[in-house]
Protein backbone atom coordinates (compact mmCIF):
# COMPACT_ATOMS: atom_id res chain seq x y z
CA UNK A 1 66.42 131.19 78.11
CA UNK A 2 68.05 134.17 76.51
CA UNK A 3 68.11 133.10 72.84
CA UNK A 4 69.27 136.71 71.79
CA UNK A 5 72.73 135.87 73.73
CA UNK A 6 75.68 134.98 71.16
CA UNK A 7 76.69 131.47 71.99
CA UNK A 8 81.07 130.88 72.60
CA UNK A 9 82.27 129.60 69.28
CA UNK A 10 85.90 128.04 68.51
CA UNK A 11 86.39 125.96 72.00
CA UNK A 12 90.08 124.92 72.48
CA UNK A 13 91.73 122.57 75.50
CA UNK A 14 95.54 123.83 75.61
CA UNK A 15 97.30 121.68 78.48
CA UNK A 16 100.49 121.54 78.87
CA UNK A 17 102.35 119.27 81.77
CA UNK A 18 98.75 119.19 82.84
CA UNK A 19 98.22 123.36 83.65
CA UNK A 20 94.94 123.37 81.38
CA UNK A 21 93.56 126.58 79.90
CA UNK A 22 89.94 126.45 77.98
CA UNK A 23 89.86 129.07 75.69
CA UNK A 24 86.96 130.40 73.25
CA UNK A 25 85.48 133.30 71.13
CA UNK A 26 83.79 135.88 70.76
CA UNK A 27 84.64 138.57 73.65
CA UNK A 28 81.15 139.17 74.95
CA UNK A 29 79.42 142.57 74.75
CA UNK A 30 76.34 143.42 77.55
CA UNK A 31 76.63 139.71 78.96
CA UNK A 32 79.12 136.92 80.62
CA UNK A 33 80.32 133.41 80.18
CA UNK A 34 80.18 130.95 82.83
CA UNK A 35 82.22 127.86 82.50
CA UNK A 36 80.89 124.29 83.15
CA UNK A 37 83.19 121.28 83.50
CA UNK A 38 80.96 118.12 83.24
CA UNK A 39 83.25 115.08 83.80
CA UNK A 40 82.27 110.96 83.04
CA UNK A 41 82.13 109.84 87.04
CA UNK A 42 82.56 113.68 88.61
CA UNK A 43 79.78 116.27 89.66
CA UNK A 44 79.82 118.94 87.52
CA UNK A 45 81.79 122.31 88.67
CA UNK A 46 81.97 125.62 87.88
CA UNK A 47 84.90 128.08 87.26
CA UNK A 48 85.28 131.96 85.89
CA UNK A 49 81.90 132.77 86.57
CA UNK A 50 80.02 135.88 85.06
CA UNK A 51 83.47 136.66 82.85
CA UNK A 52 84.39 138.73 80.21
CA UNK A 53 87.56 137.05 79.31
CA UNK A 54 87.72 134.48 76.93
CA UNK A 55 89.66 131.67 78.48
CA UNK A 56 89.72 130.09 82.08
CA UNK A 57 92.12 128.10 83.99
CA UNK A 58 90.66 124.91 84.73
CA UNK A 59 93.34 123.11 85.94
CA UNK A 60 91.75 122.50 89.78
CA UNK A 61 89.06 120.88 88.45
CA UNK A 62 90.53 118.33 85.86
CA UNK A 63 92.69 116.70 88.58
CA UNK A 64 91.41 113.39 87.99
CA UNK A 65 93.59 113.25 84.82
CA UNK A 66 92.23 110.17 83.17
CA UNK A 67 88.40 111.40 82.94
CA UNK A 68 87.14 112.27 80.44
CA UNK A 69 86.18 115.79 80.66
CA UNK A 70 83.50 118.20 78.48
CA UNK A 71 83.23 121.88 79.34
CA UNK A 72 79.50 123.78 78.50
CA UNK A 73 80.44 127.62 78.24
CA UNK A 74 77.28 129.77 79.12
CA UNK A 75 76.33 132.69 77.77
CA UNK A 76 74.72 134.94 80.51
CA UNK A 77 73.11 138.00 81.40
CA UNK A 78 74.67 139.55 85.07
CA UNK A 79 71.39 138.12 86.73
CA UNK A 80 71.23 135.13 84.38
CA UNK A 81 72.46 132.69 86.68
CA UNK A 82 69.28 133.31 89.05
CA UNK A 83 67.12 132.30 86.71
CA UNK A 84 65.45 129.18 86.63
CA UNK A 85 65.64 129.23 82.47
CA UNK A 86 68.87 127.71 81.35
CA UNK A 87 71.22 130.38 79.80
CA UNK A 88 72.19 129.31 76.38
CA UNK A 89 75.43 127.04 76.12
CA UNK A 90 78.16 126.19 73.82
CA UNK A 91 80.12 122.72 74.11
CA UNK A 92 83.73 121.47 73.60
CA UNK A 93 85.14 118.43 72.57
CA UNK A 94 86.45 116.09 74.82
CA UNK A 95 89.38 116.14 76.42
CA UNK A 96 91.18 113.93 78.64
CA UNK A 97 93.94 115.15 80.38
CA UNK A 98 96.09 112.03 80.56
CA UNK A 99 96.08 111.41 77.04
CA UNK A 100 96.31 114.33 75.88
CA UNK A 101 98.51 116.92 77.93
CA UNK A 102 101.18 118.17 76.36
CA UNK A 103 104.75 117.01 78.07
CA UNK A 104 106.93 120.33 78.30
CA UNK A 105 110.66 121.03 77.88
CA UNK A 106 113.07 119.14 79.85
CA UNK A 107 115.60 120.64 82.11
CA UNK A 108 118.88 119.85 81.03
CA UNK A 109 120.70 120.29 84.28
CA UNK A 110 124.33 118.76 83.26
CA UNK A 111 125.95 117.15 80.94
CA UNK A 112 129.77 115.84 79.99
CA UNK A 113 131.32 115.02 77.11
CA UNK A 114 134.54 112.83 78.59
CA UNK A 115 137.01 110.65 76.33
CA UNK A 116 134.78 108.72 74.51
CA UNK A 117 131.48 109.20 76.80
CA UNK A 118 128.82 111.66 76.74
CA UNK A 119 126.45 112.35 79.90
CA UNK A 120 123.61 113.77 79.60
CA UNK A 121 121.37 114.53 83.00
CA UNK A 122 118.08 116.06 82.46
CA UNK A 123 114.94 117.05 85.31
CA UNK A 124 111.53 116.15 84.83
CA UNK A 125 109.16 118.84 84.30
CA UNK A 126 106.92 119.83 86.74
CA UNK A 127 103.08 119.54 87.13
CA UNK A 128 100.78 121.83 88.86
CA UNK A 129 99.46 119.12 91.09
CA UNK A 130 101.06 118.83 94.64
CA UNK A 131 101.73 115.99 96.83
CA UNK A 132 99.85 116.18 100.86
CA UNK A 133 103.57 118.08 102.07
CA UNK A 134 102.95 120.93 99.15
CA UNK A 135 105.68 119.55 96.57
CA UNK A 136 104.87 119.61 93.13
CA UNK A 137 104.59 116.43 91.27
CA UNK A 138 106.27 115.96 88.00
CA UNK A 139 105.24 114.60 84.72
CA UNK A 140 106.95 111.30 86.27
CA UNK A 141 104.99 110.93 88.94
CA UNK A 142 101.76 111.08 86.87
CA UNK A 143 102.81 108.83 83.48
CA UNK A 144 105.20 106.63 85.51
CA UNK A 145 106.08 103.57 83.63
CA UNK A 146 104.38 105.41 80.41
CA UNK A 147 107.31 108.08 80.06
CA UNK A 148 109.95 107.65 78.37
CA UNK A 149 112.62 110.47 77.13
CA UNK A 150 114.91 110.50 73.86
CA UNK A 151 118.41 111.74 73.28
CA UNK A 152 118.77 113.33 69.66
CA UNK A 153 122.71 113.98 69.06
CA UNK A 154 124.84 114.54 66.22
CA UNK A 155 128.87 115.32 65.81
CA UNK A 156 128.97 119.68 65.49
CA UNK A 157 128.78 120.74 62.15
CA UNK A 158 127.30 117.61 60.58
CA UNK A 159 123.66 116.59 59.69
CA UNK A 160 123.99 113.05 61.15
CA UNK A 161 121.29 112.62 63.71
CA UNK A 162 121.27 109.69 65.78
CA UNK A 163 118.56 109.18 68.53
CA UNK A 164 118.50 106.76 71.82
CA UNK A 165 115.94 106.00 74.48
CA UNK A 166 115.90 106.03 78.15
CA UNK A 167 113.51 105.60 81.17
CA UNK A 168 115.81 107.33 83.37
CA UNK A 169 116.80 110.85 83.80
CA UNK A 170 120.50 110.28 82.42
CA UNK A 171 121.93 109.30 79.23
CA UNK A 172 125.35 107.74 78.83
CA UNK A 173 126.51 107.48 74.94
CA UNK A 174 129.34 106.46 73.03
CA UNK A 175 130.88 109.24 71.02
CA UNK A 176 133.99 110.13 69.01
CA UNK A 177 136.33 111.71 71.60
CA UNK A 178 137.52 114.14 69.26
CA UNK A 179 134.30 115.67 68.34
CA UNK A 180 131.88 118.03 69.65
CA UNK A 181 128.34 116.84 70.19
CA UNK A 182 125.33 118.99 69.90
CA UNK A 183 122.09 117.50 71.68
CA UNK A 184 118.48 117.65 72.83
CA UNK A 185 116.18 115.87 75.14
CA UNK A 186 112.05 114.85 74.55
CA UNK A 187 109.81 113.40 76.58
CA UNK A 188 107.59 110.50 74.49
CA UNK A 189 104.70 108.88 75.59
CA UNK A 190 105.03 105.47 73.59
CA UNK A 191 101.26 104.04 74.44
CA UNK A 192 99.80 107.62 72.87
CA UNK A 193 98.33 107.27 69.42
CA UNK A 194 98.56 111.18 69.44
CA UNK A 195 100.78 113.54 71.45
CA UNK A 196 103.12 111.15 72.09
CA UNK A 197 106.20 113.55 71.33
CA UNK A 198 106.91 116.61 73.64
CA UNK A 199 108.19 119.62 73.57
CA UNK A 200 112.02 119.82 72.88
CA UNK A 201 114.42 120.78 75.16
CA UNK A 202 116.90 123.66 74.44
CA UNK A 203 119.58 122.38 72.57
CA UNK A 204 123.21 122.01 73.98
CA UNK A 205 127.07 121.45 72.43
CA UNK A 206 129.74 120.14 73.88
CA UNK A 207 133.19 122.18 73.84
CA UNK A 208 136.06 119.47 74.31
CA UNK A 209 139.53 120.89 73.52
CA UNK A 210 140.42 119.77 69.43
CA UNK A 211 143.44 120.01 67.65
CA UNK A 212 143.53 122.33 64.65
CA UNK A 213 143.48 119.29 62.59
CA UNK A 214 139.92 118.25 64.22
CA UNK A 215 138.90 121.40 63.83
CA UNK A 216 139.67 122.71 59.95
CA UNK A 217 140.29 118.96 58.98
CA UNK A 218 143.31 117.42 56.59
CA UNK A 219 142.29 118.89 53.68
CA UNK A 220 142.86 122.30 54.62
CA UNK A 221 146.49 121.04 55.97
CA UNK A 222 147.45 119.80 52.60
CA UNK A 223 146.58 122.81 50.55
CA UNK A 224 149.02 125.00 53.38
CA UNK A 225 151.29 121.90 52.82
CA UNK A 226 151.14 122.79 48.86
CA UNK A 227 151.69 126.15 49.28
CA UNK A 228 154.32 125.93 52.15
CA UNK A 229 156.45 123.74 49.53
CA UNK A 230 155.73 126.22 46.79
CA UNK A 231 156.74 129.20 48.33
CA UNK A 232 160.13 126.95 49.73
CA UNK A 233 161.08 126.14 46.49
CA UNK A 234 160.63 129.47 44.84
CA UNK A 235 162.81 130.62 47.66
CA UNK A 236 165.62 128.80 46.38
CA UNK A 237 165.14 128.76 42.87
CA UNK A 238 165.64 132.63 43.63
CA UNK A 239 168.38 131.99 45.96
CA UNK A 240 170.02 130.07 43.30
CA UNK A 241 169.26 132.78 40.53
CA UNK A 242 171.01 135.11 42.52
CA UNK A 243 173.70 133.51 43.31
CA UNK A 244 174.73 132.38 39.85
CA UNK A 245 174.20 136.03 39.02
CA UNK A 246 176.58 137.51 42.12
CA UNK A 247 179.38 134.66 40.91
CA UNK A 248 179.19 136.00 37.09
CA UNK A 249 179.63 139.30 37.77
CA UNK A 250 182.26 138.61 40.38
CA UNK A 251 183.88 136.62 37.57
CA UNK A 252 183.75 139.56 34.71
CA UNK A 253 185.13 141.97 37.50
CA UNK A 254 187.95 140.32 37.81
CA UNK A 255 189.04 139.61 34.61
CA UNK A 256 192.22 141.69 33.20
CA UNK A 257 191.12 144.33 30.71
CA UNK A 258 192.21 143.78 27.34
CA UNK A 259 194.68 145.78 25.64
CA UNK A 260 197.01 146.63 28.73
């Protein structure tokens, strides 16, 4: 072969909703990498042939998603891949796409937040598989039964997280109706020893209309109350002052002047 040839070092699957990037180092210098995907029960196939990049999207040829797949990167001289010598190779781990895919960000697509209910409707995320009519399957269609998604919501402004579980793409909660909510959606994969949480989605708050008392809370109302009752009783503790004052000197101007 060509022993001289650096060998790819640092071989990482990323996958996410099943779109599957191999990635690797060094960038070559004078040669190419050819990748090899070698699966348990599939012939092996090739993809980014004679490249200089450093990654390659191998997500046509990991469709059967629960084989077990290894990829061989070759190191290779332009004419390398004529030769009858094999090139020298580096391999990756595992990786099977099933179990370890990452599930993406959920679409939050509506949600309510109505007396004493909060909805929550969400969209699966997509794959880049297709069905025969050219529709792309989602994450659903793949895990099925295995995919599950979880509801993380608290009351706005507090720290008190609670979580619930749903096989369906809607979530219907019991909440205080005069609270805001603030929320998020995650895909789980329960049977997953690894993995098993997704990515989470962007987070949401509900804006139902509160009374200044909801919103500031009674606290805040008592110290105005204070203050309203201290300025009202200075008032007339003046007003009183005053008008004890006016009376006396009403009184002393009308009293005779001694002497006449």
């Amino acid at each position: 072969g060509n022993p001289e040839l650096p060998k790819a070092v640092n071989i990482t699957w990323s996958s996410i909703n099943f779109k599957t990037i191999l990635q690797w180092q060094p960038k070559p210098s004078g040669y190419f990498y050819t990748v090899e995907i070698l699966g348990q029960t599939s012939d092996t196939k090739r993809k980014c042939v004679l490249t200089t990049e450093t990654e390659c999207d191998v997500t046509d040829v990991v469709r059967n998603v629960q084989e077990t797949y290894t990829a061989h990167i070759l190191s290779v001289m332009s004419s390398g891949m004529d030769n009858f010598e094999e090139p020298p190779f580096a391999v990756s781990e595992k990786f099977t796409p099933y179990k370890q895919t990452v599930l993406g960000k959920p679409e939050i697509q509506n949600y309510t937040q109505k007396d004493s209910k909060l909805n929550v409707v969400f969209r699966d995320p997509l794959t880049p598989y297709t069905f025969p009519n050219g529709s792309f399957k989602s994450i659903r269609d793949i895990f099925q039964r295995d995919l599950q998604y979880k509801l993380y919501y608290w009351k706005d402004q507090s720290s008190g997280k609670k979580e619930i579980t749903t096989e369906s793409n809607t979530f219907d909660v019991s909440v205080d109706s005069t609270k805001n909510y603030c929320f998020y959606v995650q895909g789980v994969i329960p049977s997953r020893g690894e993995n098993r949480y997704g990515q989470e989605s962007t987070m949401l708050c509900t804006s139902v209309r509160r009374t200044i008392l909801d919103e500031y809370g009674a606290e805040v109302f008592i110290i105005i109350a204070v203050i309203a009752i201290a300025v009202i009783t200075l008032a007339v503790v003046l007003s009183v002052i005053l008008c004890k004052r006016k009376k006396a000197k009403a009184a002393r101007e009308n009293e005779p002047l001694n002497g006449i």
